[in-house]
N, C-alpha and C. Protein backbone atom coordinates (compact mmCIF):
# COMPACT_ATOMS: atom_id res chain seq x y z
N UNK A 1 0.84 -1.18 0.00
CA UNK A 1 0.00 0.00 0.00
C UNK A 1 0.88 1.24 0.00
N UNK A 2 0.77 2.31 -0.36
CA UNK A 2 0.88 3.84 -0.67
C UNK A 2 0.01 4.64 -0.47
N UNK A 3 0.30 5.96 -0.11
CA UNK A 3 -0.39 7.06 -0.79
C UNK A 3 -0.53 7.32 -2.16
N UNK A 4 -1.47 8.06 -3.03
CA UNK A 4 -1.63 8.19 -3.60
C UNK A 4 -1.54 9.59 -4.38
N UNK A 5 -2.61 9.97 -3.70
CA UNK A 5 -2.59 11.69 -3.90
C UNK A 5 -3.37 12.27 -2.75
N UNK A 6 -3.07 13.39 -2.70
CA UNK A 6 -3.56 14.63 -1.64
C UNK A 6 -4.79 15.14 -2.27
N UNK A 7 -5.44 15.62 -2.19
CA UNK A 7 -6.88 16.40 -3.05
C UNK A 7 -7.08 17.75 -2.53
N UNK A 8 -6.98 18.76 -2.89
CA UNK A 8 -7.08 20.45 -2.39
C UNK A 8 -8.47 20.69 -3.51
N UNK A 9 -9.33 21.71 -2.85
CA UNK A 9 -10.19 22.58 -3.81
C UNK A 9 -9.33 23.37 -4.15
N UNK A 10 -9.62 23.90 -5.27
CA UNK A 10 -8.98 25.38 -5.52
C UNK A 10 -9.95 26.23 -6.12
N UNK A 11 -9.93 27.72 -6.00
CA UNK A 11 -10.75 28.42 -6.55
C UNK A 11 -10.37 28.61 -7.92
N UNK A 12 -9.39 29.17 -8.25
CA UNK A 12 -9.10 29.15 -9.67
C UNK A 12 -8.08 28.23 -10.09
N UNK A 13 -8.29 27.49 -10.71
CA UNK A 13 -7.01 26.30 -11.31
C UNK A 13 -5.74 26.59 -11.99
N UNK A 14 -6.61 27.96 -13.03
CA UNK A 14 -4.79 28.82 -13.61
C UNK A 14 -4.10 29.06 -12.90
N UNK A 15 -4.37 29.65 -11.78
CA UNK A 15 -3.81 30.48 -10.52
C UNK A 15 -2.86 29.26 -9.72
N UNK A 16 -3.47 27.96 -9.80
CA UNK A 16 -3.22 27.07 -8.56
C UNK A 16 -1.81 26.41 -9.54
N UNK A 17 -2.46 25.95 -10.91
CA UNK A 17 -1.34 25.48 -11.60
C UNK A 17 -0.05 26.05 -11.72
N UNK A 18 -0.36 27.49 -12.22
CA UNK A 18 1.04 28.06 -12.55
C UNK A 18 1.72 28.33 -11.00
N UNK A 19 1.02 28.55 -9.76
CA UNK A 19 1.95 28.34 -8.41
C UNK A 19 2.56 27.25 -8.24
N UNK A 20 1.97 25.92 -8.35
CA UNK A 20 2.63 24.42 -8.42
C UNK A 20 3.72 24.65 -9.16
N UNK A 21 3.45 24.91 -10.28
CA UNK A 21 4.60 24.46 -11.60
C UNK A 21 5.51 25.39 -11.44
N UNK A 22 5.08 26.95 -11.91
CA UNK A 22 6.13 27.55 -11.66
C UNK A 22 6.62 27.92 -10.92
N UNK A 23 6.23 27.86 -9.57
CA UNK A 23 7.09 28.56 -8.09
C UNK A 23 7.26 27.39 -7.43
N UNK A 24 6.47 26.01 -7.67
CA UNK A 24 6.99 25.40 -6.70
C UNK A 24 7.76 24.32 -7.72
N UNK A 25 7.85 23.99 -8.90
CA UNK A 25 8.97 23.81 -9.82
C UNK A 25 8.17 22.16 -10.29
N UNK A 26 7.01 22.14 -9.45
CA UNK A 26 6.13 20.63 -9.98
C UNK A 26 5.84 20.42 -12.08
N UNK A 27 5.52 18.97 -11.96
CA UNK A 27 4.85 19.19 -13.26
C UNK A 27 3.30 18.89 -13.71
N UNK A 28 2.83 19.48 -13.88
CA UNK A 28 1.55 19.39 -14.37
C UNK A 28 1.53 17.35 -14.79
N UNK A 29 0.90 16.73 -14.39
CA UNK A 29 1.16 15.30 -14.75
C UNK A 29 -0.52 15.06 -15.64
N UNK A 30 -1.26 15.44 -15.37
CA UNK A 30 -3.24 15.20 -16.29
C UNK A 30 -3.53 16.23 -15.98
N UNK A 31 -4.75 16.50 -16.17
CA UNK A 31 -5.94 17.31 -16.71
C UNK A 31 -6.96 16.67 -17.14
N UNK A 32 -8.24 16.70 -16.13
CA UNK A 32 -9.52 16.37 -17.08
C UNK A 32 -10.36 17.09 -16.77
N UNK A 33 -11.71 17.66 -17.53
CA UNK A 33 -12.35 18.20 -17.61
C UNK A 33 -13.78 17.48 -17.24
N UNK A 34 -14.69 17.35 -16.31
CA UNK A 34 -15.84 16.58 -16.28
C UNK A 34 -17.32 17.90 -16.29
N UNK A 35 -17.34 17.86 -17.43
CA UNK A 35 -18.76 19.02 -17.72
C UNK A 35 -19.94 18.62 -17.10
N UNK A 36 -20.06 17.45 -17.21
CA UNK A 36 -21.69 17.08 -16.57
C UNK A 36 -21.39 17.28 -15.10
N UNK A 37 -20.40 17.14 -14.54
CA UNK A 37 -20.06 17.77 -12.81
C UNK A 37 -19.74 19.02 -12.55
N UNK A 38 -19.21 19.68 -13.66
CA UNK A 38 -19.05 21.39 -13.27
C UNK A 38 -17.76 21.34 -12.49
N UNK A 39 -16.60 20.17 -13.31
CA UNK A 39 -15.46 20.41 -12.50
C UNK A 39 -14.22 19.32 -13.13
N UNK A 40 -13.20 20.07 -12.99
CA UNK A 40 -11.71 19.67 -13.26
C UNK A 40 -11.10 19.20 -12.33
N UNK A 41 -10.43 18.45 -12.81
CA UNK A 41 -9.25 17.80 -11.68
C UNK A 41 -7.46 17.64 -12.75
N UNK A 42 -6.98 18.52 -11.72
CA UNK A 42 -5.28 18.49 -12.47
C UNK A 42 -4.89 18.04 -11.68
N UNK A 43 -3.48 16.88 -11.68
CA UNK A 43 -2.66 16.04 -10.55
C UNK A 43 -0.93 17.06 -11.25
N UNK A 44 -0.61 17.31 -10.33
CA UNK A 44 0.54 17.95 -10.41
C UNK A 44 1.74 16.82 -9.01
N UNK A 45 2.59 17.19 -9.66
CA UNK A 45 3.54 16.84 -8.85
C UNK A 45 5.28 16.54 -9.48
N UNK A 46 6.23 16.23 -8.37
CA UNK A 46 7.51 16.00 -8.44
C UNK A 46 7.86 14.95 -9.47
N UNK A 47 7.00 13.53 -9.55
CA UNK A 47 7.69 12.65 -10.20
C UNK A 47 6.21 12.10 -10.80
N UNK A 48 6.35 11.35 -11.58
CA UNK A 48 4.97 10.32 -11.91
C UNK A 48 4.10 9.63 -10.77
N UNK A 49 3.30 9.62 -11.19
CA UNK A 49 2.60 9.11 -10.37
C UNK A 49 2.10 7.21 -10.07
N UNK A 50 3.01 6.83 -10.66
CA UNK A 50 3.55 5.62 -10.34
C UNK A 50 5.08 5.34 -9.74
N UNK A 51 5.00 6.60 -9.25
CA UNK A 51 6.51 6.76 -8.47
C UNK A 51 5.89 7.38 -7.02
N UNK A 52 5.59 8.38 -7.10
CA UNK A 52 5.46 9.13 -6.40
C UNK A 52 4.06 9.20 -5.73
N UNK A 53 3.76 10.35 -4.53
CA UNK A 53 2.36 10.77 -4.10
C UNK A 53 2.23 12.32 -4.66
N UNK A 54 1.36 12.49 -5.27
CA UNK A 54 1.09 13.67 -6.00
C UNK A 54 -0.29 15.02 -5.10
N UNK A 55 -0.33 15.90 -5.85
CA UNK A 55 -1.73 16.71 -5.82
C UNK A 55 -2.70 16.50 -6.73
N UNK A 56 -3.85 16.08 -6.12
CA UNK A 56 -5.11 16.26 -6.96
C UNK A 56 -5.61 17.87 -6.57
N UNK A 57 -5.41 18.82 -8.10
CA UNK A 57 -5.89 20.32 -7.81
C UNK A 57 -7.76 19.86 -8.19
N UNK A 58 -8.69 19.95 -6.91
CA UNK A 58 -10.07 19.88 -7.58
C UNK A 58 -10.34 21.22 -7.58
N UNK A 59 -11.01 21.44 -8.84
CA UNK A 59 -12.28 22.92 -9.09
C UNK A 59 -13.18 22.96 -9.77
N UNK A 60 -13.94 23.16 -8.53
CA UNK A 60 -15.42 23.07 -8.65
C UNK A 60 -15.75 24.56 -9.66
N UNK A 61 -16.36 24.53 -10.77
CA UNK A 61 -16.59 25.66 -11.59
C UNK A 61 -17.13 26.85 -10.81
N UNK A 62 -17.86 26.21 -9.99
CA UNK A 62 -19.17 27.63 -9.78
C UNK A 62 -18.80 27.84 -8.20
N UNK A 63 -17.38 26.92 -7.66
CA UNK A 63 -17.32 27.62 -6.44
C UNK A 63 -15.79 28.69 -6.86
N UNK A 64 -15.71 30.06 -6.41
CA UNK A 64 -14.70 30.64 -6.64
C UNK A 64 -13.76 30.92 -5.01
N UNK A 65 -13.86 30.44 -4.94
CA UNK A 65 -13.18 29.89 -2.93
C UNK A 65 -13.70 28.97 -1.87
N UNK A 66 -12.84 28.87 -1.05
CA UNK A 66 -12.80 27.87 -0.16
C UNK A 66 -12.52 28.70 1.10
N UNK A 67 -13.22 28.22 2.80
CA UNK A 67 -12.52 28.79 3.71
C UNK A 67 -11.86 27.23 4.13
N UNK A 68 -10.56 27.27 4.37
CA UNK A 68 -9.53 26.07 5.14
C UNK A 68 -10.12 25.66 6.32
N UNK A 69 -10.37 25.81 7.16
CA UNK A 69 -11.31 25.38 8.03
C UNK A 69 -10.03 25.44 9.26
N UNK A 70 -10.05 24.95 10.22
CA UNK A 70 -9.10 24.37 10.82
C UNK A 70 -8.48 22.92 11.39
N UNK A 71 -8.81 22.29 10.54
CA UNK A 71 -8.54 21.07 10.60
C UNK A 71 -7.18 20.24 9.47
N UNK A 72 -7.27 21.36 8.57
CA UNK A 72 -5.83 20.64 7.73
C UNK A 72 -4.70 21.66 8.20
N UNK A 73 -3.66 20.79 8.30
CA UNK A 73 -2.34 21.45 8.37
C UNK A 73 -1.58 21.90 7.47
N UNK A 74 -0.65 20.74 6.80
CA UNK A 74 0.22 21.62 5.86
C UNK A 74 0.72 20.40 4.64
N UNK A 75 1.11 21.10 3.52
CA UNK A 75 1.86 19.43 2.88
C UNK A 75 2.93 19.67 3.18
N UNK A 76 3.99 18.61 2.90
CA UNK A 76 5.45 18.68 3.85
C UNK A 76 6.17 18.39 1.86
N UNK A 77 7.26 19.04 2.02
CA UNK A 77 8.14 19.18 0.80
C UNK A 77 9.44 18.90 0.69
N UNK A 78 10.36 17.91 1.21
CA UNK A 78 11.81 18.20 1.36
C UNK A 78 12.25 18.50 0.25
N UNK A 79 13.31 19.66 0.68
CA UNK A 79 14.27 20.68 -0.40
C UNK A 79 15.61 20.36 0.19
N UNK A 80 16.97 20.31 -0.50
CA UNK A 80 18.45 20.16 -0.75
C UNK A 80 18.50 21.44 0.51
N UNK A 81 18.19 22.72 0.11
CA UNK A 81 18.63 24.17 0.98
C UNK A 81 17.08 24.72 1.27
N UNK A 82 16.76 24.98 1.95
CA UNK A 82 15.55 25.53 2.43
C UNK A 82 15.42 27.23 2.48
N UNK A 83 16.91 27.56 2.64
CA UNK A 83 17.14 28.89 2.45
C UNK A 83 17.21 29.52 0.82
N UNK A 84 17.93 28.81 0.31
CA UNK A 84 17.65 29.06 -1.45
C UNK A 84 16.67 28.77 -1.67
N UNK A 85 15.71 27.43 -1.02
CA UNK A 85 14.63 27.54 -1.79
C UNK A 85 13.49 28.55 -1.55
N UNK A 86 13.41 29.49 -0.74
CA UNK A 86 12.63 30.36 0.37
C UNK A 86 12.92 31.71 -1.20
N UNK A 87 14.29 32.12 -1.44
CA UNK A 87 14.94 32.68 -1.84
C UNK A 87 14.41 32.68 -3.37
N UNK A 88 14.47 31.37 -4.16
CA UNK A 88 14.00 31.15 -5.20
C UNK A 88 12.08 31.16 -5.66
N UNK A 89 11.35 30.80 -4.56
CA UNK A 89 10.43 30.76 -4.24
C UNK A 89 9.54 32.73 -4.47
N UNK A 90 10.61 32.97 -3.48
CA UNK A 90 10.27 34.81 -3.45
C UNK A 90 10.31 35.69 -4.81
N UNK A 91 11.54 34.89 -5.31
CA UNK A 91 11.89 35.73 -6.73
C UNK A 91 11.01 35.24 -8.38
N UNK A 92 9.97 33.50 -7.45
CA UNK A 92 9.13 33.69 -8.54
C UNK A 92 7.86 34.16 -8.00
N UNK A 93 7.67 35.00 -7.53
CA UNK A 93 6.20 35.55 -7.06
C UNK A 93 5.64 34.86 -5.64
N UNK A 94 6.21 33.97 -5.20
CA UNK A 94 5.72 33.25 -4.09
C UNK A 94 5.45 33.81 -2.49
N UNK A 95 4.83 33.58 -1.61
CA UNK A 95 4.64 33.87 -0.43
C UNK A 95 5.06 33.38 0.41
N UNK A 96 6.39 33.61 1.52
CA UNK A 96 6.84 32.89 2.11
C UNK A 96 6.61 33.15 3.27
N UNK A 97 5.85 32.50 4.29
CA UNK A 97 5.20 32.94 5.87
C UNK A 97 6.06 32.41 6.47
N UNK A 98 7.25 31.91 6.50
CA UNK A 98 8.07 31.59 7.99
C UNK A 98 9.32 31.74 6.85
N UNK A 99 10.44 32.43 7.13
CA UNK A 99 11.43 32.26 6.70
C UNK A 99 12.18 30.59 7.50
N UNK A 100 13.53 30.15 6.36
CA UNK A 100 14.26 29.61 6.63
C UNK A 100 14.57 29.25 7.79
N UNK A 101 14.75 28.75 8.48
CA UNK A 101 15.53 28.40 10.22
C UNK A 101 15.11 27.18 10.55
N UNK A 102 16.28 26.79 11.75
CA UNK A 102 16.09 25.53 12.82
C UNK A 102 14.18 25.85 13.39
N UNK A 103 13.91 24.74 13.13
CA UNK A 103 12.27 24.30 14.04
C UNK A 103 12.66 25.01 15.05
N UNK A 104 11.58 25.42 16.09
CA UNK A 104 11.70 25.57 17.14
C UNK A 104 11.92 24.66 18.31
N UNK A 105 12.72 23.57 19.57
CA UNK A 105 13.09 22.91 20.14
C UNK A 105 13.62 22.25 19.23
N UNK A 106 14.50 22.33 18.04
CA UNK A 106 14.93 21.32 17.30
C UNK A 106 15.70 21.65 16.29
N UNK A 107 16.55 21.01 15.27
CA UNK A 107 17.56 21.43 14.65
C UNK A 107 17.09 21.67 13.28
N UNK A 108 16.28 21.02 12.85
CA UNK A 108 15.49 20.64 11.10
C UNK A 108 15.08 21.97 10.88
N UNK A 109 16.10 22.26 9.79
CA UNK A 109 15.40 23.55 9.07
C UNK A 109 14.44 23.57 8.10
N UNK A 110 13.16 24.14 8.44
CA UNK A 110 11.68 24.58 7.60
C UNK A 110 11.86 25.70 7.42
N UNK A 111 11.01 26.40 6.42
CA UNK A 111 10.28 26.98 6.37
C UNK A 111 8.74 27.00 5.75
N UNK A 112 8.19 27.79 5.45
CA UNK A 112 6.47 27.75 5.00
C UNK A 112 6.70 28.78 4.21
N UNK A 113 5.61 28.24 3.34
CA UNK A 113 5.11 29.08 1.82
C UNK A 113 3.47 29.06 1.74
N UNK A 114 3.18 29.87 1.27
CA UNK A 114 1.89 30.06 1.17
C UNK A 114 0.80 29.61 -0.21
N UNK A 115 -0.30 28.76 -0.97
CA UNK A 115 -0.23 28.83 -1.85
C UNK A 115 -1.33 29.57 -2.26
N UNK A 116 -2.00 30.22 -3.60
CA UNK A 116 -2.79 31.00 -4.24
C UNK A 116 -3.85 31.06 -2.65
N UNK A 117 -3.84 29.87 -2.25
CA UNK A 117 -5.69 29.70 -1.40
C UNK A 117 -5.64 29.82 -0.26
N UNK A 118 -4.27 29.63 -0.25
CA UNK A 118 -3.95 29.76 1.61
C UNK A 118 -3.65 28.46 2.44
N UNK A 119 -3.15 27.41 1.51
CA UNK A 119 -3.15 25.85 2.07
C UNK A 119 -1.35 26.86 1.95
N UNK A 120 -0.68 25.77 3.46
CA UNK A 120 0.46 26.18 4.17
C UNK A 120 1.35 25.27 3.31
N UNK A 121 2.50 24.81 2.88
CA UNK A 121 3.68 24.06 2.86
C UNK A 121 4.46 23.89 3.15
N UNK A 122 5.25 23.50 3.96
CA UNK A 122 6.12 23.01 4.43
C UNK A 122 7.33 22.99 4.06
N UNK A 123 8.44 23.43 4.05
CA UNK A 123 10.08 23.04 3.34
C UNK A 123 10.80 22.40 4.35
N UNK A 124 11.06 21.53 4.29
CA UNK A 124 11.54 20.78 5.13
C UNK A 124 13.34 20.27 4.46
N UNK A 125 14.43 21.45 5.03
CA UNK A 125 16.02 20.89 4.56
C UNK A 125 16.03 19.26 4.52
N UNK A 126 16.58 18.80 3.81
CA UNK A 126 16.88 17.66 3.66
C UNK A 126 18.38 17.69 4.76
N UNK A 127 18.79 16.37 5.80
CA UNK A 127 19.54 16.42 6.26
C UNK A 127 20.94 16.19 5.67
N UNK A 128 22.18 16.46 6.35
CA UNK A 128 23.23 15.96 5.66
C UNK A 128 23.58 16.50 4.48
């Protein structure tokens, strides 16, 4: 057994895609369009999805937002440098809510990014 994929609403899908792809450096992996439901589903992610656990972006046509509620946390991302990637992140349009640094009681450097909707991410340095 595996994960599979994650599933987010999104309000606008252009908006959600080009943040995945271009700021967070994912690849667009499908696209389908279901008209008789009034809704798309794009899977984006790092590797294939017979490799990997991906994003299912859902959007619902006729909803144009979501409130997060408080019950989801964050997706988790390990990056090589967390500080370049904070860095690289900023310089493509991105939102970065916690800069770079050691966790708090702990050594693992995160930081958080923000995406189009307001779902949190995680950068998590890779150790070593």
């Amino acid at each position: 057994m595996r994960i599979l994929h994650t599933m987010l609403r999104v309000g606008d899908l252009d908006r959600s895609l080009a943040f995945y792809t271009e700021v967070l450096g994912m690849q667009q992996l499908r696209r389908q369009d279901y008209p008789g439901g009034r809704f798309t589903l794009a899977f984006v992610g790092f590797g294939p999805e017979s490799e990997a656990a991906v994003l299912e972006l859902t959007h619902n046509w006729d909803t144009p937002a979501y409130e997060l509620g408080n019950g989801f946390g964050h997706i988790a991302i390990e990056v090589a440098d967390a500080y370049a990637a904070c860095k690289e992140i900023k310089a493509r349009g991105g939102k970065v809510t916690r800069e770079a640094g050691p966790m708090k009681h702990g050594t693992t450097v995160i930081a958080f990014v923000e995406d189009p909707d307001g779902y949190k991410i995680e950068l998590i340095q890779k150790k070593g």
